[in-house]
N, C-alpha and C. Protein backbone atom coordinates (compact mmCIF):
# COMPACT_ATOMS: atom_id res chain seq x y z
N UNK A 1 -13.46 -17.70 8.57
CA UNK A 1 -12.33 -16.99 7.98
C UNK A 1 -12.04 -15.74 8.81
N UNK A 2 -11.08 -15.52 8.98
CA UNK A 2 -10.25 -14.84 9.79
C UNK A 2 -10.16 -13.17 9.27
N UNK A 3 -10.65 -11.77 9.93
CA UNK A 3 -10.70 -11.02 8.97
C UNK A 3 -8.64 -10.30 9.04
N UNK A 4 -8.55 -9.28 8.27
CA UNK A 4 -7.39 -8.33 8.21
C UNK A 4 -7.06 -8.19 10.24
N UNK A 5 -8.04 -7.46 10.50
CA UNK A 5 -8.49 -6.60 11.70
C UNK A 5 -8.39 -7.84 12.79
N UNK A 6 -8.44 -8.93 12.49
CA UNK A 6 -8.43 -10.26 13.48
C UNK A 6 -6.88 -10.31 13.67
N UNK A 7 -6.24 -10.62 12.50
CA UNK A 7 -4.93 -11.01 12.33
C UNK A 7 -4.40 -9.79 13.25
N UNK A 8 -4.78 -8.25 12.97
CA UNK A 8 -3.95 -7.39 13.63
C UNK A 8 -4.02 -7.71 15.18
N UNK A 9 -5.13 -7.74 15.22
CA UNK A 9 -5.24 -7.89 17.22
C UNK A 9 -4.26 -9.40 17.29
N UNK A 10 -4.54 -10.47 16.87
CA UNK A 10 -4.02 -11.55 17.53
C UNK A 10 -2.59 -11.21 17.56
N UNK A 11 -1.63 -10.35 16.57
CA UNK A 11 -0.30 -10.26 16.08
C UNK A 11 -0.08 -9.36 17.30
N UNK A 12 -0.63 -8.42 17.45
CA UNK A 12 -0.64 -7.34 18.57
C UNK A 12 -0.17 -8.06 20.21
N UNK A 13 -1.50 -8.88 19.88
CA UNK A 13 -1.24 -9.60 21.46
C UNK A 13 -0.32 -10.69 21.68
N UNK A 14 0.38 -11.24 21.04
CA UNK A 14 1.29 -11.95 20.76
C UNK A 14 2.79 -11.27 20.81
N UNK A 15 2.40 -9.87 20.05
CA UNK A 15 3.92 -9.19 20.08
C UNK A 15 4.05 -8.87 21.97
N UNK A 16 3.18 -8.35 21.90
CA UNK A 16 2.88 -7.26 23.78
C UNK A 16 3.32 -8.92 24.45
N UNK A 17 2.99 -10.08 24.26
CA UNK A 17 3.05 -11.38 25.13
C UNK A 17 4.88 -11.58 25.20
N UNK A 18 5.27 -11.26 23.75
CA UNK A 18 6.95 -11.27 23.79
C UNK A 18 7.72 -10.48 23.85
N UNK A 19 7.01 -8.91 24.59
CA UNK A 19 7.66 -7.85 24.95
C UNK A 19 8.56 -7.41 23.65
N UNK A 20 7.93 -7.40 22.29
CA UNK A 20 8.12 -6.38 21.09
C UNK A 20 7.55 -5.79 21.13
N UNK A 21 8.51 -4.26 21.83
CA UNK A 21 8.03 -3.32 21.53
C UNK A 21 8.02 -2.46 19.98
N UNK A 22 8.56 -3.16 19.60
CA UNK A 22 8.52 -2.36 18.01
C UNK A 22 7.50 -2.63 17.25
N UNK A 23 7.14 -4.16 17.27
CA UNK A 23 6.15 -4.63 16.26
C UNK A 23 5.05 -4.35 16.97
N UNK A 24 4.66 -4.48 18.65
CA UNK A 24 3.38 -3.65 19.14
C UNK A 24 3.38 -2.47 19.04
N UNK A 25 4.23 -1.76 18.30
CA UNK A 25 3.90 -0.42 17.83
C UNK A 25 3.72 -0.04 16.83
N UNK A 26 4.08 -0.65 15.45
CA UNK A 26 3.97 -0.54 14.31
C UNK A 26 2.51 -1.23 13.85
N UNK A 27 2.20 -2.23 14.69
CA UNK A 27 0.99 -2.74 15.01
C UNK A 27 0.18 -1.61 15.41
N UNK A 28 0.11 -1.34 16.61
CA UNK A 28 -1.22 -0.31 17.52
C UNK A 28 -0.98 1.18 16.26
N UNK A 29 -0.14 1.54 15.67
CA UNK A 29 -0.44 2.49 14.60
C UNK A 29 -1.35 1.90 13.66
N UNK A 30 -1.13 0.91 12.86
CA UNK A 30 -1.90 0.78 12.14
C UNK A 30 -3.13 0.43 12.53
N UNK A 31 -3.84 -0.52 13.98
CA UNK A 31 -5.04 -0.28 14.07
C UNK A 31 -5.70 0.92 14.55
N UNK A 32 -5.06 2.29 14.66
CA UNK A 32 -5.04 3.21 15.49
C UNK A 32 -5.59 4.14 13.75
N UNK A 33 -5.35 3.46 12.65
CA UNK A 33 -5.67 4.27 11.49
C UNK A 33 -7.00 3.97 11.27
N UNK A 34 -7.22 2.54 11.28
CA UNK A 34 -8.09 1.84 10.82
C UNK A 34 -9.42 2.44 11.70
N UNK A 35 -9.01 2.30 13.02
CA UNK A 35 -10.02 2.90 13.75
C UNK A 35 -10.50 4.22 13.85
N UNK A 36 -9.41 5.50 13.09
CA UNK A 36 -9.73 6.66 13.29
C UNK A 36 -10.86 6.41 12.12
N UNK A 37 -10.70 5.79 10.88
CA UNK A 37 -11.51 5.81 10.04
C UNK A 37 -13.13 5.34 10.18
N UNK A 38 -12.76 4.09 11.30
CA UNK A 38 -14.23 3.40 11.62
C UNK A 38 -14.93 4.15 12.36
N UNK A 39 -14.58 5.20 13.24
CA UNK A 39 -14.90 6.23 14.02
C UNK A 39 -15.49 7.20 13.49
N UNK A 40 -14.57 7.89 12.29
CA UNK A 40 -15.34 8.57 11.64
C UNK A 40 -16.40 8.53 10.54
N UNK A 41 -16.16 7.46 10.21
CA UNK A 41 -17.41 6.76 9.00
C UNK A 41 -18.47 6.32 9.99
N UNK A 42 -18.55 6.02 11.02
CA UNK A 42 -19.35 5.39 12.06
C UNK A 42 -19.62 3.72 11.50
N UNK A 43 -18.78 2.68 11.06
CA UNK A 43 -18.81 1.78 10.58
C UNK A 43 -17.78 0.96 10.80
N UNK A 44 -18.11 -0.53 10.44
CA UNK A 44 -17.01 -1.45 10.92
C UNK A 44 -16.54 -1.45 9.12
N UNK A 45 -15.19 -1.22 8.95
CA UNK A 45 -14.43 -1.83 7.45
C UNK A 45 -14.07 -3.01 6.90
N UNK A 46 -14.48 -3.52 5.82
CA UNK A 46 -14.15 -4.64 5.32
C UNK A 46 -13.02 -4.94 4.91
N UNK A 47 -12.28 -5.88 4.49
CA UNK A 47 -10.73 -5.79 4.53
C UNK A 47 -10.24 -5.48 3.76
N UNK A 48 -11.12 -4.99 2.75
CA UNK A 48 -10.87 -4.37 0.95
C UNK A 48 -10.62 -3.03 1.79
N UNK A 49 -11.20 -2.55 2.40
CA UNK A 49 -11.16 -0.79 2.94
C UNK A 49 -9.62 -1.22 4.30
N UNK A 50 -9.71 -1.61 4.82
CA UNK A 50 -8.51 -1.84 5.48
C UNK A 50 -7.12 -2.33 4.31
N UNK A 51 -7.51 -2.81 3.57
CA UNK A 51 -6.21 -3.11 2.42
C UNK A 51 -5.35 -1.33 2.34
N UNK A 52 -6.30 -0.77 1.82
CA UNK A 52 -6.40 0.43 1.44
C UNK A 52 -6.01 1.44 2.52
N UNK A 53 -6.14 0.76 3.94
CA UNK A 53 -5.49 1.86 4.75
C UNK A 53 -4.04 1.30 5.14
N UNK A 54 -3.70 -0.05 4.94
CA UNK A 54 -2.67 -0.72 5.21
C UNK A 54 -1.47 -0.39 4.27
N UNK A 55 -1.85 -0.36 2.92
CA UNK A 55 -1.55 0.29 1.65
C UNK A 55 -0.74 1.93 1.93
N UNK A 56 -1.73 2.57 2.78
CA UNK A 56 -1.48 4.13 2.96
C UNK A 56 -0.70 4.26 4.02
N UNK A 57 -0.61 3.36 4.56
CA UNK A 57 0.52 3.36 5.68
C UNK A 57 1.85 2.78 5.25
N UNK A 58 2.01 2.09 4.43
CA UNK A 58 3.32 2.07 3.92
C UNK A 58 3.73 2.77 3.08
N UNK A 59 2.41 3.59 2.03
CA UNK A 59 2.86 4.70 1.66
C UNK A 59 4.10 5.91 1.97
N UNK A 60 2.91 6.17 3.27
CA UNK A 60 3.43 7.07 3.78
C UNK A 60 5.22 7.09 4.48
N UNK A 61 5.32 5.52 4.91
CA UNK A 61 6.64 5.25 5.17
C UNK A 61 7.61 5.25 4.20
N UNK A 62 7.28 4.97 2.99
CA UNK A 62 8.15 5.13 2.02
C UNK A 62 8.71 6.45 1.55
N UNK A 63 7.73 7.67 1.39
CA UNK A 63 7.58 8.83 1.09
C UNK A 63 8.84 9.28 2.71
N UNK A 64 8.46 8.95 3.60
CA UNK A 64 9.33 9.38 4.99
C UNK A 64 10.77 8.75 4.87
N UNK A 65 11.00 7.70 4.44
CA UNK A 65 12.31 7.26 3.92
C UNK A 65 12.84 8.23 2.80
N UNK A 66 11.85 8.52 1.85
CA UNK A 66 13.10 9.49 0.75
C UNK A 66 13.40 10.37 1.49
N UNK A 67 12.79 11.11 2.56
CA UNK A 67 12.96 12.62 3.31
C UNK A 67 14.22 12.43 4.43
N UNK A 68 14.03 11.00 4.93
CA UNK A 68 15.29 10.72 6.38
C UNK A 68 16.68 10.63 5.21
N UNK A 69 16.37 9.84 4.06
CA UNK A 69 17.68 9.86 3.09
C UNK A 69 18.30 10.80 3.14
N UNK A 70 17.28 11.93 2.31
CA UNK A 70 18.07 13.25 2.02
C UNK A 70 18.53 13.67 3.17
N UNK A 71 18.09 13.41 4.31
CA UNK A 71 19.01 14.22 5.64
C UNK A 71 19.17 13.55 6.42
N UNK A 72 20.44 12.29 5.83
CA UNK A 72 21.27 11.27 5.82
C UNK A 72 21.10 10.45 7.51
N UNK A 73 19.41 10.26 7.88
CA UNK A 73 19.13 9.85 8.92
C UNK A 73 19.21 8.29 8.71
N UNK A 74 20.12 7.44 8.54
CA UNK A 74 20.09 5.85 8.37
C UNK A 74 19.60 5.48 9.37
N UNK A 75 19.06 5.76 10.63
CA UNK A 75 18.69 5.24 11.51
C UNK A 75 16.96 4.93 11.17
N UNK A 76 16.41 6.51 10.74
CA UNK A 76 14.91 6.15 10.05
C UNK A 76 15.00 5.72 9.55
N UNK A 77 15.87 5.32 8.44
CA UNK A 77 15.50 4.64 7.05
C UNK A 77 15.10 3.46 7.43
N UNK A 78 16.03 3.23 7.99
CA UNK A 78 16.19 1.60 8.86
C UNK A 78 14.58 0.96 9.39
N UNK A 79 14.45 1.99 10.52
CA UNK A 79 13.30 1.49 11.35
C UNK A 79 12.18 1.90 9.84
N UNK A 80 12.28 2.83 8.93
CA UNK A 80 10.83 2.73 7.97
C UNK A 80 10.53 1.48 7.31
N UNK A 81 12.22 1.02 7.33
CA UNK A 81 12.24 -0.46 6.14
C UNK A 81 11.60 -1.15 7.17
N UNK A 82 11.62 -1.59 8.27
CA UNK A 82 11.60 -2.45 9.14
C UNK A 82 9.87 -2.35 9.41
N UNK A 83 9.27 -1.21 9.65
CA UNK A 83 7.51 -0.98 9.63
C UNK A 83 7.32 -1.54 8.30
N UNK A 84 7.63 -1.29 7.26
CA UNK A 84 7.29 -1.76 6.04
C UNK A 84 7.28 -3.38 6.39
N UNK A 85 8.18 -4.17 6.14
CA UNK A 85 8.13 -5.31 6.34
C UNK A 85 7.32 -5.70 7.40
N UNK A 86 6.88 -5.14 8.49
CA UNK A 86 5.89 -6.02 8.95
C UNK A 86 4.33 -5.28 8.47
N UNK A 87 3.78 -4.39 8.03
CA UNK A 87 2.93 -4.18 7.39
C UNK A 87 2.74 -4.76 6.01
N UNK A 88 3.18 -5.23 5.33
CA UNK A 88 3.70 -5.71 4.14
C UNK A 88 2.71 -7.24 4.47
N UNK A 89 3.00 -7.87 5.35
CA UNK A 89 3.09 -9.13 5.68
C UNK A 89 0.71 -8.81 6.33
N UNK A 90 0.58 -7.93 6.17
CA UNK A 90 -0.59 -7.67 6.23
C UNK A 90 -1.64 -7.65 4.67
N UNK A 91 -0.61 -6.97 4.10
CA UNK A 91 -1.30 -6.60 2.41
C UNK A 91 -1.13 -8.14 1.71
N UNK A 92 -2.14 -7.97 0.58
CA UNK A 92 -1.68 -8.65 -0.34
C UNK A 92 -0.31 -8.91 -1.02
N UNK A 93 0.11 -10.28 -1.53
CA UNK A 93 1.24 -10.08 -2.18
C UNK A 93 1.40 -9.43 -2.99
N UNK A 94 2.87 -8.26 -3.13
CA UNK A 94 2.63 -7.09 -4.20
C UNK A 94 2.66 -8.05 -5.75
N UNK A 95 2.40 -6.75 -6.49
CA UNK A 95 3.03 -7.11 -8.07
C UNK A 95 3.89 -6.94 -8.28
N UNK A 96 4.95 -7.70 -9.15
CA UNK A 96 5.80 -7.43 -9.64
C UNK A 96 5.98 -6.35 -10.79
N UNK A 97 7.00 -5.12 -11.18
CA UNK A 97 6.65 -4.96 -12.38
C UNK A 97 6.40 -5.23 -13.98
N UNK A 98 6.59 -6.85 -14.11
CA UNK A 98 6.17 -7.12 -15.53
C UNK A 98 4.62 -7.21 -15.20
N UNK A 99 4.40 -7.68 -14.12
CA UNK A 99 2.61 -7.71 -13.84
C UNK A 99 1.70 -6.77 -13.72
N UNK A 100 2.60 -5.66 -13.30
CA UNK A 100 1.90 -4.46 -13.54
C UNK A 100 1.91 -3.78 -14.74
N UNK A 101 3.17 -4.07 -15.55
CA UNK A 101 3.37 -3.69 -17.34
C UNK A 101 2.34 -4.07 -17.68
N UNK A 102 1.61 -5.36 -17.44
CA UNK A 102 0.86 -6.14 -18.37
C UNK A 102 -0.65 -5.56 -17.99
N UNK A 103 -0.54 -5.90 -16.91
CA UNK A 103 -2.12 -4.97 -16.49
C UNK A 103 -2.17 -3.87 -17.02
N UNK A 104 -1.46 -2.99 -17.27
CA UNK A 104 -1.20 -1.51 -17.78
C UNK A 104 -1.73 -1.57 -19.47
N UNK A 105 -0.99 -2.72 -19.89
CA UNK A 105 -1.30 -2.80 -21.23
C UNK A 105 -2.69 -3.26 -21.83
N UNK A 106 -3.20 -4.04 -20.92
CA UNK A 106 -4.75 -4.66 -21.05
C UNK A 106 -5.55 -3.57 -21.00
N UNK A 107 -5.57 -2.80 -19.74
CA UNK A 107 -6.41 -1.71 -19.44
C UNK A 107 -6.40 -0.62 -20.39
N UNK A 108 -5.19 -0.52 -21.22
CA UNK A 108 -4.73 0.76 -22.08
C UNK A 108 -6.13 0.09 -23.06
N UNK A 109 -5.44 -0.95 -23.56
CA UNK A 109 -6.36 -1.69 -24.72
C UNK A 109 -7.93 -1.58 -24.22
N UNK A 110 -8.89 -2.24 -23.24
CA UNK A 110 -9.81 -1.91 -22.85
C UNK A 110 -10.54 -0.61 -22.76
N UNK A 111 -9.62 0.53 -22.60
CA UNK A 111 -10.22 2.10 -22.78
C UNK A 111 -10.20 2.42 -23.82
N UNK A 112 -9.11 1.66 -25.05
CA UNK A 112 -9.02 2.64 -26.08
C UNK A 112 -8.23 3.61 -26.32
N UNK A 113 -7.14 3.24 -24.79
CA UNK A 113 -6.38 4.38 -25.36
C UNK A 113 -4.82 4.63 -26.22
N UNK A 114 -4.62 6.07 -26.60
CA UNK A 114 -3.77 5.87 -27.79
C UNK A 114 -2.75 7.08 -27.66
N UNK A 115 -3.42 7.55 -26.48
CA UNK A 115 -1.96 9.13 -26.10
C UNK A 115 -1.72 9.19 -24.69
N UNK A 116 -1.09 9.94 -24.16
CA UNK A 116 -0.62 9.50 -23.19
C UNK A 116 -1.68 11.15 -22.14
N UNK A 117 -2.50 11.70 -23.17
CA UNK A 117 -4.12 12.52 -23.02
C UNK A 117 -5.04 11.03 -22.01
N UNK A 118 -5.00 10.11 -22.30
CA UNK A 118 -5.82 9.41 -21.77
C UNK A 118 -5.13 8.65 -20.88
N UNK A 119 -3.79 9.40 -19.79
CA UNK A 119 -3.77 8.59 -18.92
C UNK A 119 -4.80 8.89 -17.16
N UNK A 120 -5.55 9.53 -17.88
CA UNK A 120 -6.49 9.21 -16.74
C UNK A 120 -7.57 8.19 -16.73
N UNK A 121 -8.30 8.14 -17.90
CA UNK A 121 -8.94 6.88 -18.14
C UNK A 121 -8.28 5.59 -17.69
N UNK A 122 -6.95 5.28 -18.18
CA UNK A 122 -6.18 4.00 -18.18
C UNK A 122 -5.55 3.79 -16.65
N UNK A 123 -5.45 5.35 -15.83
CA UNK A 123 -5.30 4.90 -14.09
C UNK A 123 -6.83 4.62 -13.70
N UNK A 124 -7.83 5.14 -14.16
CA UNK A 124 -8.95 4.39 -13.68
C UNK A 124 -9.34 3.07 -13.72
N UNK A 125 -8.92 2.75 -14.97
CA UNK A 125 -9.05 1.04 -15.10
C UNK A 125 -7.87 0.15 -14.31
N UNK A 126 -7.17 0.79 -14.23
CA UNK A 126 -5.76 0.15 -13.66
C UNK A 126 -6.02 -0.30 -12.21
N UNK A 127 -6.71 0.91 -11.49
CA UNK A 127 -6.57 1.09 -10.24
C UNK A 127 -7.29 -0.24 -9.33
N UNK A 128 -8.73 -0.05 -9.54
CA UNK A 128 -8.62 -1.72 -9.17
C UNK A 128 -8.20 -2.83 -8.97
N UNK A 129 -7.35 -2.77 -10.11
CA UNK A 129 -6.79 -4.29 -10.44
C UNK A 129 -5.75 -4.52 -9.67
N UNK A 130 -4.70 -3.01 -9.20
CA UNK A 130 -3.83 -3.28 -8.16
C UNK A 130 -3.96 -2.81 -6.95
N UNK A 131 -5.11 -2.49 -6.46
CA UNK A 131 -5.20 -2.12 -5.27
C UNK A 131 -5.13 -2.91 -3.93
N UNK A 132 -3.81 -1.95 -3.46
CA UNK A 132 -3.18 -3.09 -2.13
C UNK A 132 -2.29 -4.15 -2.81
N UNK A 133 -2.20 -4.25 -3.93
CA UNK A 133 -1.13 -4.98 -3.99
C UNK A 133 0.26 -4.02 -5.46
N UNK A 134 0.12 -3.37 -5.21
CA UNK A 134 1.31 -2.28 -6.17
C UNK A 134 1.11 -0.84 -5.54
N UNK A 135 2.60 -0.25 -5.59
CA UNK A 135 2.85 1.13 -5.00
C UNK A 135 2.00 2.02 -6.33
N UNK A 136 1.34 2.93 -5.97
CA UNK A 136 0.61 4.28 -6.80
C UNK A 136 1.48 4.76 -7.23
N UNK A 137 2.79 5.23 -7.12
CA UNK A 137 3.63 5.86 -7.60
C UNK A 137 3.91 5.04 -9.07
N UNK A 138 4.52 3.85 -8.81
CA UNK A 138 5.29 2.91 -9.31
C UNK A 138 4.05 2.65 -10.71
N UNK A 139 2.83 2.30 -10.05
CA UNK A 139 1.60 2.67 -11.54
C UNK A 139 1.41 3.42 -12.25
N UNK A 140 1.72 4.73 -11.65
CA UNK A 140 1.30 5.77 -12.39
C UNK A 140 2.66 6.00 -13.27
N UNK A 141 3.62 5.73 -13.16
CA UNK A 141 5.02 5.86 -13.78
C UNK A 141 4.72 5.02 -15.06
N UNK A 142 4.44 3.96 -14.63
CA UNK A 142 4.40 2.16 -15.87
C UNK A 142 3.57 3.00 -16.56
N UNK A 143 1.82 3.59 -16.18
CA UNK A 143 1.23 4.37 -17.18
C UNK A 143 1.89 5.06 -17.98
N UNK A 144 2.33 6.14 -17.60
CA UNK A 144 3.08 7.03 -18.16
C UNK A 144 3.90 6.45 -19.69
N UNK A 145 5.08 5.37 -18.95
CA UNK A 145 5.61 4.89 -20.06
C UNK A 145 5.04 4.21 -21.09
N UNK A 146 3.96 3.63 -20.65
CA UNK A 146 3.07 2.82 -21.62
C UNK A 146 2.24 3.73 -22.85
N UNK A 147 1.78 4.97 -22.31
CA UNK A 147 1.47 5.55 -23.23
C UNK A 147 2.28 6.37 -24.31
N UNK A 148 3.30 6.93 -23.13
CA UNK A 148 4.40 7.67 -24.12
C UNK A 148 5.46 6.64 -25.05
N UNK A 149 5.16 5.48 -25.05
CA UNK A 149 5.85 4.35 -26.18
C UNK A 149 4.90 4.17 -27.00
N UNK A 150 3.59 5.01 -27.34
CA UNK A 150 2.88 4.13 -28.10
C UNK A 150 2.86 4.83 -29.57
């Protein structure tokens, strides 16, 4: 079985073979994260810990898209959508939000909780269940509503 970190190199060398320069760059960033991390942990990452940096890299592109919006750069927006989609194609398939409603609601039930005081308990249980595959923002919001409807 093939790890995360396999797929990146073979995609890498394949893009550099068809002279994409975009996707060998959106590529060599992301193993360029992965590795600052293996460097500094002094360790090779498993693909649960690479999910998680793959995850933070589209984060971060998303967060850089609301900022090119507001200062009406369509050209970033563009190329952020465009890193997204091929990082995307690295992560797990996301959740949808009724799947994340529902996880939200299990986990609420599992902690016990009953105010929207315990949405830290209920992102703790949550967090697992979507990690690498749902935006943090987008969870912590569904929390939110889940408790403040109850």
């Amino acid at each position: 079985m093939s790890t995360i970190k396999d797929r990146l190199q073979e995609d890498w060398k394949n893009a550099l073979k068809a002279k994409d320069k975009f996707t060998t760059s959106v590529i060599s960033t992301a193993k360029a994260a992965i590795l600052l991390v293996e460097k500094t942990d002094n360790r090779k990452l498993e693909d649960d810990e690479v999910i998680t940096i793959l995850a933070r890299e589209v984060k971060q592109r998303r967060e850089s898209m609301v900022e090119f919006e507001k200062g009406n750069r369509q050209d970033l927006v563009d190329q952020c959508k465009a890193e997204i989609v091929i990082l995307l194609t690295y992560l797990p398939e996301q959740l949808g939000e009724e799947e994340i409603k529902l996880i939200v609601k299990e986990s609420a039930e599992e902690v016990g909780a009953n105010s929207p005081k315990d949405m830290g308990k209920v992102m703790a249980a949550v967090k697992p269940k979507v990690a690498g595959k749902a935006d943090g923002k987008l969870v912590s919001q569904l929390v939110k509503e889940h408790l403040n409807n109850m």
